[in-house]
Protein backbone atom coordinates (compact mmCIF):
# COMPACT_ATOMS: atom_id res chain seq x y z
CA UNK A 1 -3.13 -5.32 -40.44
CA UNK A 2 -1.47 -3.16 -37.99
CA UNK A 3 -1.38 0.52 -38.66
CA UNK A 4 1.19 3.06 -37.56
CA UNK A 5 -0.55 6.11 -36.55
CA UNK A 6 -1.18 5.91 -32.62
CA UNK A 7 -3.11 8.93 -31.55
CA UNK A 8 -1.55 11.63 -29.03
CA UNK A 9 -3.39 12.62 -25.66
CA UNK A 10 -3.58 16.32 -25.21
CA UNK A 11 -1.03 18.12 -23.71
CA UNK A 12 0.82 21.71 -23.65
CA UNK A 13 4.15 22.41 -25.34
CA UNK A 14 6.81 21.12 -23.45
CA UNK A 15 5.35 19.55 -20.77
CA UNK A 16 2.83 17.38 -22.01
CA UNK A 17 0.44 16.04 -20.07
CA UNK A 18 1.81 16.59 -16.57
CA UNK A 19 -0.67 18.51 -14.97
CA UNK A 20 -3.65 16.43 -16.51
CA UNK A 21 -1.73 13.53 -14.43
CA UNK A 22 -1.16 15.55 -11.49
CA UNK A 23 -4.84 16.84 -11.23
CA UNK A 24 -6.27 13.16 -11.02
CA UNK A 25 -4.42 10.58 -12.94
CA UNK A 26 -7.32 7.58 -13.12
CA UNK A 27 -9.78 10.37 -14.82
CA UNK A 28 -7.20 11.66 -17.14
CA UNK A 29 -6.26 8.27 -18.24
CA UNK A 30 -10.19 7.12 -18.69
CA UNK A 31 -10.94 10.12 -20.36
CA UNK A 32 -8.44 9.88 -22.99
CA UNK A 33 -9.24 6.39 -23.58
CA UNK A 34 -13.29 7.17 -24.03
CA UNK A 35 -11.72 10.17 -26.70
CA UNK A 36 -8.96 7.79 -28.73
CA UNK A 37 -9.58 4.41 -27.85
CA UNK A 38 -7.35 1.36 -26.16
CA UNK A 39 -4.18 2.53 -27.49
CA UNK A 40 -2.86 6.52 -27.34
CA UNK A 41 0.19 8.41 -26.62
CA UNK A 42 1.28 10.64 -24.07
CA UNK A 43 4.16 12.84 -23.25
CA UNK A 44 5.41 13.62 -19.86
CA UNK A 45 7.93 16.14 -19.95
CA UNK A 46 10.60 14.59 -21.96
CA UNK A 47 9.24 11.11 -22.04
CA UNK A 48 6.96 9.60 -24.17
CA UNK A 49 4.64 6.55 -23.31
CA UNK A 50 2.41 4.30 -25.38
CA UNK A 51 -0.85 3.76 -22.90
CA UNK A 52 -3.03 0.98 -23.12
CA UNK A 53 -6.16 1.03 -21.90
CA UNK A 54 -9.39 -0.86 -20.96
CA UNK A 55 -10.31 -4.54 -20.30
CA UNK A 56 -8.69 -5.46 -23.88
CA UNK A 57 -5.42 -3.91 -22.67
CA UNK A 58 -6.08 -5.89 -18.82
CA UNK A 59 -7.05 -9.12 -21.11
CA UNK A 60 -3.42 -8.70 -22.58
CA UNK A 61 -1.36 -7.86 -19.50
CA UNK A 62 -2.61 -10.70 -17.76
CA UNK A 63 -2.29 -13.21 -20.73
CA UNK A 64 0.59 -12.31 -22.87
CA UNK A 65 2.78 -10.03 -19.74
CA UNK A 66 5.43 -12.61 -19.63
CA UNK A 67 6.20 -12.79 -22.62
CA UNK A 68 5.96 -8.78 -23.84
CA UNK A 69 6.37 -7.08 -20.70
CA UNK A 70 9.71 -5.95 -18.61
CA UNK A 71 9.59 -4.02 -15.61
CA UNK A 72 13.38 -3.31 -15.13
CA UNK A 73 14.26 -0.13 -16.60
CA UNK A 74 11.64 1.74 -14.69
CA UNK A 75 12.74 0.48 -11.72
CA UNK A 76 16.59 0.30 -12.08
CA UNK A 77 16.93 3.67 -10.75
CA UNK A 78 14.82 3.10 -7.67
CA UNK A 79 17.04 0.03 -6.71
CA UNK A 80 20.37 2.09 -7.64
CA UNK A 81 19.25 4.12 -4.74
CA UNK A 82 19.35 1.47 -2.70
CA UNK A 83 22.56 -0.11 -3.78
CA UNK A 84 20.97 -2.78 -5.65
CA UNK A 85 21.30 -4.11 -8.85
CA UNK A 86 17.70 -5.30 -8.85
CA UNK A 87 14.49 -6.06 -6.56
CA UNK A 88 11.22 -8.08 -6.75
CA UNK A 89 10.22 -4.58 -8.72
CA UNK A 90 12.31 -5.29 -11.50
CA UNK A 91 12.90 -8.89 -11.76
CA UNK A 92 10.80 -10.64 -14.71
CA UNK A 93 10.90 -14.67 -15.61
CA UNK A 94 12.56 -16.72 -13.66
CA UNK A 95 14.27 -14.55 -11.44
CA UNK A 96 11.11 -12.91 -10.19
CA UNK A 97 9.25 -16.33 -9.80
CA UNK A 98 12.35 -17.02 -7.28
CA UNK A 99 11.78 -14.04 -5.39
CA UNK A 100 7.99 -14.20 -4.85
CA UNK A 101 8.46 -18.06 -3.69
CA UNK A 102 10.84 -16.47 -1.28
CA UNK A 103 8.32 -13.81 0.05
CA UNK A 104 5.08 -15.50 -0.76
CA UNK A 105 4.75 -16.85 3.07
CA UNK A 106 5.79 -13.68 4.53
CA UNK A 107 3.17 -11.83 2.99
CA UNK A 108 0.15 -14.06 2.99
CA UNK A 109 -3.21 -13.66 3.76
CA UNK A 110 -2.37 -16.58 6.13
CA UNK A 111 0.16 -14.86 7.56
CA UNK A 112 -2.04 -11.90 8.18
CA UNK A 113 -4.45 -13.32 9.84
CA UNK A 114 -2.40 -15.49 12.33
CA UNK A 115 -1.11 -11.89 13.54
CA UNK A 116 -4.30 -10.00 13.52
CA UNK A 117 -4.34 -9.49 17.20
CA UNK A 118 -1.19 -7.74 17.26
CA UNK A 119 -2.64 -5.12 14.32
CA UNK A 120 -5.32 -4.98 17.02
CA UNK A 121 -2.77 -3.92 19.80
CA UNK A 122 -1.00 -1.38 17.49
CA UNK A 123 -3.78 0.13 16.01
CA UNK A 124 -5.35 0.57 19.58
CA UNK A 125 -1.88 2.14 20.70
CA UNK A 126 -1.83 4.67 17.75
CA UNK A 127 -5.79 5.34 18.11
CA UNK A 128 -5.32 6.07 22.11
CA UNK A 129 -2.65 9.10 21.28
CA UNK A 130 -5.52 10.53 19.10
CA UNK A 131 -6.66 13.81 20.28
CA UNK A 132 -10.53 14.49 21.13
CA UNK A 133 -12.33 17.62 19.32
CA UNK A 134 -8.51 18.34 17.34
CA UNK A 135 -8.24 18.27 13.44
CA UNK A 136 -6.15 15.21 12.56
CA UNK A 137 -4.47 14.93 8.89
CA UNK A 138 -5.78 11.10 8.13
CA UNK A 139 -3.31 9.95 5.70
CA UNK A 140 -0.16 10.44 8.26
CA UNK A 141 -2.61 9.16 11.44
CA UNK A 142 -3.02 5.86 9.16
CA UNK A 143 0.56 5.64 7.86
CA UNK A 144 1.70 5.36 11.14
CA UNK A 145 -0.56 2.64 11.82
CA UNK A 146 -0.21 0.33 9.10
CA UNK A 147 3.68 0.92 8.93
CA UNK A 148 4.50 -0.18 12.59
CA UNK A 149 2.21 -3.26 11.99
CA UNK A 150 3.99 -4.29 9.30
CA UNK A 151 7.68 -3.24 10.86
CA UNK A 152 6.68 -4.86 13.52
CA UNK A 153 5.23 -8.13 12.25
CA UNK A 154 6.76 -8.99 9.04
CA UNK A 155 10.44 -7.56 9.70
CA UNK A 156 10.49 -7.44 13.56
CA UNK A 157 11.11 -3.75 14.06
CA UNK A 158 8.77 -0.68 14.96
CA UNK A 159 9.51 2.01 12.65
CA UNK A 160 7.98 4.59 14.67
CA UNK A 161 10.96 6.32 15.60
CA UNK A 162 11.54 6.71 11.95
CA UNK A 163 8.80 7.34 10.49
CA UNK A 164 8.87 10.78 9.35
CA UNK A 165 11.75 9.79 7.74
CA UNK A 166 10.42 7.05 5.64
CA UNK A 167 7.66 9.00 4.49
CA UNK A 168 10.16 11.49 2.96
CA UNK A 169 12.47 9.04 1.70
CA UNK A 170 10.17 6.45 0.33
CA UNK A 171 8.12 9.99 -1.53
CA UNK A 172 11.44 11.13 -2.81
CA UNK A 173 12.53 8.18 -4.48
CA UNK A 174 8.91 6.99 -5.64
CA UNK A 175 8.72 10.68 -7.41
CA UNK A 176 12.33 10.48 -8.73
CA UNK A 177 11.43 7.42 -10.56
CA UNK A 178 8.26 8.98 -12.34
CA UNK A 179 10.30 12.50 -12.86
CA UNK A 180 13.98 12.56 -12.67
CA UNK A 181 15.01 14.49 -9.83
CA UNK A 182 18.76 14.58 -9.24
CA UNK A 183 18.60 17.47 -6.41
CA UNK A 184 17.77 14.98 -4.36
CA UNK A 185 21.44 13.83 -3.72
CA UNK A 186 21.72 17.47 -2.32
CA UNK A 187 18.93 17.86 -0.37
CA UNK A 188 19.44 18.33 3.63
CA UNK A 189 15.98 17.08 4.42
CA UNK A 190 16.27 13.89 1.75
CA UNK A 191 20.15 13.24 3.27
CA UNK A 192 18.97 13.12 6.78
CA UNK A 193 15.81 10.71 5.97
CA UNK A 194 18.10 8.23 4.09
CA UNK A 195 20.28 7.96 6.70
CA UNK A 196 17.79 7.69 9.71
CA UNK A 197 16.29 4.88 6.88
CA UNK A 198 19.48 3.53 6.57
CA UNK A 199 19.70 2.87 10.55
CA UNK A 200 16.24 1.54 10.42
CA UNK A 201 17.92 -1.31 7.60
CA UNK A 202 20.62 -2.07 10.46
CA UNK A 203 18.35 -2.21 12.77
CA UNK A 204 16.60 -4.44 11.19
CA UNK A 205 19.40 -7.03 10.16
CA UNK A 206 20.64 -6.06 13.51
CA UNK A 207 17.78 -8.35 15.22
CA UNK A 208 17.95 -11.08 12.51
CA UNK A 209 21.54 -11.75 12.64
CA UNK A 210 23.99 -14.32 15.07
CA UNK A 211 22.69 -15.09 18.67
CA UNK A 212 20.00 -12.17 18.36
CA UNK A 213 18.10 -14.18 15.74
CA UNK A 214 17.11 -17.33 17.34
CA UNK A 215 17.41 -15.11 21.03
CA UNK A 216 13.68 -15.44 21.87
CA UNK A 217 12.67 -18.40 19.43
CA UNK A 218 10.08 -16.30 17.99
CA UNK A 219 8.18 -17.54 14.26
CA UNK A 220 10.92 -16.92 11.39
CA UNK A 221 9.62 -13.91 9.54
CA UNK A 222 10.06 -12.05 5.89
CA UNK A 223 13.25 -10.85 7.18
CA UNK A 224 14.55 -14.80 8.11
CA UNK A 225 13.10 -16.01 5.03
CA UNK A 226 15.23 -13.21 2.61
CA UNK A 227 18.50 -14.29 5.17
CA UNK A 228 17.92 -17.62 4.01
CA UNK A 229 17.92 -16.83 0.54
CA UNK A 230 20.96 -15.10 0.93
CA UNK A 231 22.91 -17.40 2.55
CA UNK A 232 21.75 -20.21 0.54
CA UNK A 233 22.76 -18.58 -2.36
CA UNK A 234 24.61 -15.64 -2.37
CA UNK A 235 25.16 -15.17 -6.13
CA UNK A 236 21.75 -15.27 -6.66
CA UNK A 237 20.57 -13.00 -4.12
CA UNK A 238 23.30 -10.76 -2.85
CA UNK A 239 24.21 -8.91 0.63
CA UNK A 240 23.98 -6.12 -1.99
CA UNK A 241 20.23 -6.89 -2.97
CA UNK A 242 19.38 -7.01 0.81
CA UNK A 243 18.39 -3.74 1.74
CA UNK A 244 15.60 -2.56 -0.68
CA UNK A 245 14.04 -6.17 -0.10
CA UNK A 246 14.01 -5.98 3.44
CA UNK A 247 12.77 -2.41 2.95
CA UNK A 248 9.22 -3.73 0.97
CA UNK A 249 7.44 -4.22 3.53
CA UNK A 250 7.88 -0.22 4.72
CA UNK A 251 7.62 0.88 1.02
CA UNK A 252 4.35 -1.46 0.42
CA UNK A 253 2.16 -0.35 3.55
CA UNK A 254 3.05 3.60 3.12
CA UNK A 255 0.82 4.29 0.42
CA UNK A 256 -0.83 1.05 -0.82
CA UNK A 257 -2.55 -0.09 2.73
CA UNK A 258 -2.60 3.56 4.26
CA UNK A 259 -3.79 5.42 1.45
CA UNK A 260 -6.39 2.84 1.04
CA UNK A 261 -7.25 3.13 4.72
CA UNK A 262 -7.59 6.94 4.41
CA UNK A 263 -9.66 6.76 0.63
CA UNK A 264 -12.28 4.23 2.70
CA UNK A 265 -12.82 6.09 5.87
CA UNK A 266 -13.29 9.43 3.75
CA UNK A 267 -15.92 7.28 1.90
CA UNK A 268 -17.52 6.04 5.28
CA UNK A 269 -17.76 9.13 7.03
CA UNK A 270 -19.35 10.56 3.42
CA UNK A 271 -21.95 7.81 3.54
CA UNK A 272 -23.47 6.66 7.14
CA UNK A 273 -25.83 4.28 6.32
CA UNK A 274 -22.56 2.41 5.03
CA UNK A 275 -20.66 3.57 8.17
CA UNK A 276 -23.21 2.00 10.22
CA UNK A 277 -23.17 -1.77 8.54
CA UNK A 278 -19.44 -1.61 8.72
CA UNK A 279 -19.08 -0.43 12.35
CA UNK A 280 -22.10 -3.37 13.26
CA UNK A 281 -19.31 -6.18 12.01
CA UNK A 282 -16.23 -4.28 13.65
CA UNK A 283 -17.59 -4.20 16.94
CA UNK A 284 -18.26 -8.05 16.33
CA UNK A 285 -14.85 -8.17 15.63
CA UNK A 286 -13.15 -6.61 18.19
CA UNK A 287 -15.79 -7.75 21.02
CA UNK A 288 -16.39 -11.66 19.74
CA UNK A 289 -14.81 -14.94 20.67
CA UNK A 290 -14.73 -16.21 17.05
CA UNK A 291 -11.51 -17.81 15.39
CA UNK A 292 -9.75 -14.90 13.26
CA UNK A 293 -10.56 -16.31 9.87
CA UNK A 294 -14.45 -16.74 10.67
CA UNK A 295 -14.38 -13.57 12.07
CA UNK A 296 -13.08 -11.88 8.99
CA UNK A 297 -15.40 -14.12 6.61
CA UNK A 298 -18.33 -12.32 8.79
CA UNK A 299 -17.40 -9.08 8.06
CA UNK A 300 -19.63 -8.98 4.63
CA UNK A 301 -19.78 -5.03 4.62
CA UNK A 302 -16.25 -4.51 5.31
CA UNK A 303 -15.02 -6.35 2.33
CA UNK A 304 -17.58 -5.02 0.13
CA UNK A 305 -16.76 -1.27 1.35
CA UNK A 306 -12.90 -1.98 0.64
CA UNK A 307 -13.47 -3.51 -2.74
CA UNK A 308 -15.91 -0.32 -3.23
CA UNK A 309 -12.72 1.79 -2.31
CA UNK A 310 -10.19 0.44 -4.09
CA UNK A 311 -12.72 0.40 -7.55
CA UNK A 312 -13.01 3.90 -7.21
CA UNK A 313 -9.75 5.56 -5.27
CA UNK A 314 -7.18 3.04 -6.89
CA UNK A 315 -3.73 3.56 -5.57
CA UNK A 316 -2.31 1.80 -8.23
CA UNK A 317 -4.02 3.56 -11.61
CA UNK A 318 -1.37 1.99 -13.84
CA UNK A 319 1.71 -0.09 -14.47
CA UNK A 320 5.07 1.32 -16.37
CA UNK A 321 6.84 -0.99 -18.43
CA UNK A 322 9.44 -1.85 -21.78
CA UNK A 323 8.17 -3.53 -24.74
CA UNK A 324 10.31 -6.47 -24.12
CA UNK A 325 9.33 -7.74 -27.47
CA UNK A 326 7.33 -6.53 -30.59
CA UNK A 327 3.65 -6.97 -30.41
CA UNK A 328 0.08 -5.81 -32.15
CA UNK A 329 -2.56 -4.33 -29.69
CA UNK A 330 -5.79 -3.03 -30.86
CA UNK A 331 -4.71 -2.55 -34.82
CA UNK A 332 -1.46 -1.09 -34.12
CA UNK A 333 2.26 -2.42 -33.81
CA UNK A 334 4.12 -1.54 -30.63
CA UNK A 335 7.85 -1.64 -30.88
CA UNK A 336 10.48 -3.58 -28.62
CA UNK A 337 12.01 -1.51 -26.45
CA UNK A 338 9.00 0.86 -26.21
CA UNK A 339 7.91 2.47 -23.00
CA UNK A 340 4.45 1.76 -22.17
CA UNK A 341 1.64 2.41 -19.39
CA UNK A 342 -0.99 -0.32 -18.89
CA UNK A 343 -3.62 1.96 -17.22
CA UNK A 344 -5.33 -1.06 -15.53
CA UNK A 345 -7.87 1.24 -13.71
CA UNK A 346 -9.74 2.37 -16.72
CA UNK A 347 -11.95 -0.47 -16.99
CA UNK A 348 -13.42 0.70 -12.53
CA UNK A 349 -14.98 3.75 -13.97
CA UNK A 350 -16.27 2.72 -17.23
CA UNK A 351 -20.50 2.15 -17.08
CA UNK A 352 -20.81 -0.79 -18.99
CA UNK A 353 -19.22 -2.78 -16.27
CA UNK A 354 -20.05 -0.61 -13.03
CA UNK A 355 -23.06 1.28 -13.90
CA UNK A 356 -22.96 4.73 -11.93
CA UNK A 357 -19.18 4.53 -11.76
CA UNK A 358 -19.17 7.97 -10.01
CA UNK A 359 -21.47 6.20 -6.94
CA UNK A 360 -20.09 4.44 -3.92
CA UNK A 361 -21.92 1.72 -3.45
CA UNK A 362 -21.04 -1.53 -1.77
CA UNK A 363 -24.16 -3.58 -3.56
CA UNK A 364 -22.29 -4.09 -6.43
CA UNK A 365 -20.09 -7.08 -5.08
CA UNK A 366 -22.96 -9.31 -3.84
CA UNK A 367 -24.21 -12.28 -5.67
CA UNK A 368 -27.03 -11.37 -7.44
CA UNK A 369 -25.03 -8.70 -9.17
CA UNK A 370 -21.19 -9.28 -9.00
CA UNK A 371 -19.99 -6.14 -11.23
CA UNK A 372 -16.18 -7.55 -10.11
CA UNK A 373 -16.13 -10.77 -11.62
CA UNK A 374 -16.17 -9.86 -15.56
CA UNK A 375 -13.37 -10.74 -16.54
CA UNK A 376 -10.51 -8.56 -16.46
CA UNK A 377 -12.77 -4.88 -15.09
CA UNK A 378 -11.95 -5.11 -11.59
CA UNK A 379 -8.06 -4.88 -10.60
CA UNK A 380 -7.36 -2.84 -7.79
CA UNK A 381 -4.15 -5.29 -7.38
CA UNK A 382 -2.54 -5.48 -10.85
CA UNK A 383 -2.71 -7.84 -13.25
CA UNK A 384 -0.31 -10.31 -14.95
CA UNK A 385 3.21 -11.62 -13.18
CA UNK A 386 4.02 -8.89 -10.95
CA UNK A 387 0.66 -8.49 -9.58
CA UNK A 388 0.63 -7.30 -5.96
CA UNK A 389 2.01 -10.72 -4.22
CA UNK A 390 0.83 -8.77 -0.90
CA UNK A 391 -2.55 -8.41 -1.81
CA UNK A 392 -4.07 -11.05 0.94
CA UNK A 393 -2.08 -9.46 3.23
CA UNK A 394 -3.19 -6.18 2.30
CA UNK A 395 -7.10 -7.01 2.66
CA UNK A 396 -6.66 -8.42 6.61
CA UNK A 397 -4.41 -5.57 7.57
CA UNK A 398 -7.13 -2.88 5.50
CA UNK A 399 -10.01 -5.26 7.45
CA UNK A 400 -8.57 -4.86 10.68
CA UNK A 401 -7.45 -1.46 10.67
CA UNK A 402 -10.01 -0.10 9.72
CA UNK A 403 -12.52 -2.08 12.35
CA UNK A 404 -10.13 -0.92 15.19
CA UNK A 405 -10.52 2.39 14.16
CA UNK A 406 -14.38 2.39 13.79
CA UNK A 407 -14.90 0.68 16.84
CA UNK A 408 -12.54 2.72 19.35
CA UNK A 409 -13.57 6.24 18.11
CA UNK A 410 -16.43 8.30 16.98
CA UNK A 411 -15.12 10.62 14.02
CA UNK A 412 -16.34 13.09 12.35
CA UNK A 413 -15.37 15.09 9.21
CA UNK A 414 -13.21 18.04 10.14
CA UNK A 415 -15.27 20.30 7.95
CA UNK A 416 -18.96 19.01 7.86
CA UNK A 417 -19.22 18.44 4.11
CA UNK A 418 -15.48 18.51 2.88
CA UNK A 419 -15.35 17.03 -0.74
CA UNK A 420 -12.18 15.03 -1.44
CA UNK A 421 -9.08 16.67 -2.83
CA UNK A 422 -6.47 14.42 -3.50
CA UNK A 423 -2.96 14.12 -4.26
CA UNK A 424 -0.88 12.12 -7.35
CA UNK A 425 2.51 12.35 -7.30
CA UNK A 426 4.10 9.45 -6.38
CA UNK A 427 1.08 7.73 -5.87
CA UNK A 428 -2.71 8.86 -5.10
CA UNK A 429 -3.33 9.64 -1.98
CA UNK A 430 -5.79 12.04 -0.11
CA UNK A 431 -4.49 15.65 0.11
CA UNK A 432 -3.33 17.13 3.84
CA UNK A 433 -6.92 19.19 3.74
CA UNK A 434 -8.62 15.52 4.61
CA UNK A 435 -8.84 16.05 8.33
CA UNK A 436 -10.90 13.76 11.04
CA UNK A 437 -11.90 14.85 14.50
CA UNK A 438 -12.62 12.28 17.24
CA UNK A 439 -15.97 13.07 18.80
CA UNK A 440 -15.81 10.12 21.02
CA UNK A 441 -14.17 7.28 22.38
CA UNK A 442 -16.13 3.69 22.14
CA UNK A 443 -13.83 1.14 23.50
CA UNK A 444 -9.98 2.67 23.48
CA UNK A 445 -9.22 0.99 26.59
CA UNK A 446 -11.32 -2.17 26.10
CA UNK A 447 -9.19 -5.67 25.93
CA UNK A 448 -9.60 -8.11 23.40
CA UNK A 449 -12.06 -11.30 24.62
CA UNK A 450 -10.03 -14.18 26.94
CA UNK A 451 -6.61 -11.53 26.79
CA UNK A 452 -4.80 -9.80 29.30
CA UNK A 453 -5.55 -6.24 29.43
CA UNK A 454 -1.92 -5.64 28.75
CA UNK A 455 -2.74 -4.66 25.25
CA UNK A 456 -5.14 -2.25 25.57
CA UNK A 457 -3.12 -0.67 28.67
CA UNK A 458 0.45 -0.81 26.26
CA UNK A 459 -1.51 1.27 23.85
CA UNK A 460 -2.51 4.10 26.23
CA UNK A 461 1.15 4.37 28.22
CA UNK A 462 2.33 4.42 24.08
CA UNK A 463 0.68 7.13 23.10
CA UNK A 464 1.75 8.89 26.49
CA UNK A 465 5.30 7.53 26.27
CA UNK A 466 5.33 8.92 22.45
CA UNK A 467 4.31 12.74 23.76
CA UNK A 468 6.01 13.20 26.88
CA UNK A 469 9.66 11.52 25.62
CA UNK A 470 10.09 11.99 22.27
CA UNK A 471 10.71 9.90 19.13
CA UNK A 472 14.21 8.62 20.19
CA UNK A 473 14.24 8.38 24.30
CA UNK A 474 10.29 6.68 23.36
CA UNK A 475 11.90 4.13 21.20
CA UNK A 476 13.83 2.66 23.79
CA UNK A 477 11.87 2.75 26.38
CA UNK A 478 9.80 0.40 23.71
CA UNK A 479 12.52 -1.84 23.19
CA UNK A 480 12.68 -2.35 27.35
CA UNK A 481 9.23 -3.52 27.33
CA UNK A 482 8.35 -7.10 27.57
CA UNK A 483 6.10 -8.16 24.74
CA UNK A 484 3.22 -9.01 27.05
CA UNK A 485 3.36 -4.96 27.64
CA UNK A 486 2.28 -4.54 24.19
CA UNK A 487 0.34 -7.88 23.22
CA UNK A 488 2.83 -8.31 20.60
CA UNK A 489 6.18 -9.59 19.71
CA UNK A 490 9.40 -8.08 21.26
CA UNK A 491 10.58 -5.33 18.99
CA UNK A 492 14.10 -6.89 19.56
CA UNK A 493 14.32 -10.45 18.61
């Protein structure tokens, strides 16, 4: 029989446990469920949150989410900010089913890896305007990466000339949804970034819409695909819906693939025997003939050290949701219309199913001892019906990115021993003090086998274009270029 009594996780008067969140939210969270169990409470400032916990609490999400779980009052004020009424966030049933068909080919592994040449090109662009023997802050080196792959590939547009911009917009809103923060409105700085975004959304639709759409008979893309939708069936999916959807893909790759990126090259550089097996299978990569999908099959190490990353840097610790209905967990009833957090993360640091949790160590995923596959431990992606519909997607572009970056450069640590510090608010990331230095270059301006060297020259007159222009006069000389200047697809369809 279910009891009533759901222990509280500590916390200080008023507050709660904010700054046990702040400090590292994955430990807090598996710490209080080794003290009270799979279900506890916590407060957040004024909030209160049931929190379950473990692989019972993963066993549930992913069997009974549909039915107990709904995602859209956490999100409702992130999509007001956009104009919308709801998003892919905040859909459940039916309506979300209809929205993942409608991105599912968009962001597919398949999808992915049919464009992993132009992540390539990018990458090599971004790595060539990487200064030698300088400190550079990883986490914004990497966001501006993965974002203009994805801008460019999935919706058509570089973001670069934005990019600053999105990084403060996208942060503000993602921390006004986990603490209420109604300054923003006022801000200067937050005003400014939402309406370079905004132009970035035009832009955007801009190059989707009327003669400009089918202009250069390029592939159809996410962007064509949500048009569709929309004009298919407008009371379903309205012109008013548009913009945060067409917005994901910029949202998605800010902090999920980039803080990933940054978490697994802090781990490399920490451990070079590692390093060294990975690098082996990027320069294959990036110097081999083979197909794209074999190649990516081959890269054993690099798949093991991302699953390795995202096991013990999750980006995703949790999920927020509403008891949708009534439901007993663990001895105890939760209500309907209770706010809970499934901490889906606990189970990655927990020794019965990854012995030495604390320990990087790539071993675990081979065959003879596959610590992943119990059921319901390993979930770097989510679990239930709104897990991460990206998430083949998201292992080419991590893949790929990070082999471009191992095999163009030599890096180093800024400061020779540096222990991670990390940030958590809005999601966990590493802090600014994670700083790389290039010590070398090992192939920056090196082509890709059987292509024109186009690419690799695009990516050193970008990075030169980028510091001698400017953000704005840069972007157009970008949009003058043909694609064949970059290896990739016009930024103006």
């Amino acid at each position: 029989m279910a009891t009533s009594t759901i222990p509280m996780a500590r916390g200080l008067p008023g507050i709660g446990s904010v700054f046990d969140m702040a400090r590292d939210m994955r430990a807090f969270l598996t710490e209080s469920y080794l003290e009270h169990g799979p279900v506890y409470r916590m407060r957040l400032l004024n909030q209160q949150f049931t929190v379950l916990a473990g692989e019972q609490a993963n066993r549930f999400l992913a069997r009974h989410g549909t039915k107990h779980f709904r995602s859209f009052e956490f999100w409702s004020g992130f999509n007001a900010w956009f104009g919308a009424a709801r998003s892919t966030l905040s859909a459940d049933g039916a309506e979300h089913a209809a929205f993942r068909r409608t991105l599912k080919r968009g962001y597919s592994r398949e999808y992915a890896v049919e464009r992993m040449d132009g992540m390539i090109d990018i990458a090599r662009r971004e790595i060539a305007a990487w200064p030698e023997g300088k400190p550079i802050p990883a986490v914004p080196a990497l966001q501006r990466v993965v974002t203009d792959q994805v801008g460019t590939l999935v919706a058509g547009v570089s973001p670069r000339p934005y990019n600053d911009d999105l990084v403060c917009y996208v942060h503000g809103l993602l921390s006004a949804t986990i603490v209420p923060r109604p300054y923003l409105r006022w801000s200067p700085r937050f005003r400014r970034a939402s309406a370079q975004v905004d132009k970035l959304y035009h832009e955007v639709i801009e190059c989707h819409s009327g003669s400009m759409r089918e202009r250069h008979g390029a592939e159809p893309d996410l962007i064509d695909d949500l048009l569709n939708l929309h004009e298919s069936d407008p009371k379903f999916f309205p012109e008013a819906d548009l913009k945060i959807a067409a917005m994901g893909p910029f949202v998605a790759a800010l902090d999920t693939v980039a803080g990933t990126c940054a978490f697994m090259l802090y781990a490399l550089l920490r451990h070079p025997d590692v390093l060294e097996r990975v690098r082996d299978e990027a320069d294959a990569l990036l110097t081999g003939s083979a197909p794209p999908e074999q190649a990516l099959r081959e890269m054993d190490a690099m798949h093991r050290a991302a699953m390795e990353t995202m096991r013990m840097y999750p980006v995703t610790p949790l999920l927020v949701r509403t008891a949708a209905n009534s439901f007993e967990f663990a001895g105890h009833r939760i209500p309907a219309g209770e706010r809970v957090m499934i901490a889906t993360a606990v189970p990655h640091y927990l020794p019965e199913f990854f012995p030495e949790p604390e320990r990087f160590d790539i071993d675990r995923y081979g065959p003879e001892r596959a610590e992943h596959k119990q059921p319901y431990v390993y979930a770097p992606f989510g679990l239930g019906p709104h897990r991460c519909l990206g998430n083949g997607f998201a292992e080419v572009q991590i893949a790929t990115t990070m082999a471009t970056v191992l095999h163009e450069v030599d890096l180093d640590l800024d400061r020779a021993g540096y222990n991670l510090k990390t940030t958590q608010i809005p999601m966990p990331a590493p802090a600014e003090s994670f700083k790389v230095r290039v010590r070398g270059r090992r192939g920056a301006v090196q082509p890709l086998a059987g292509r024109k060297p186009w690419g690799a020259l695009g990516a050193v007159l970008g990075g030169a274009l980028w510091g001698a222009l400017g953000a704005e006069a840069a972007r157009e000389a970008f949009r003058s270029m043909t694609p064949a200047h970059l290896g990739r697809r016009p930024l103006i369809r």
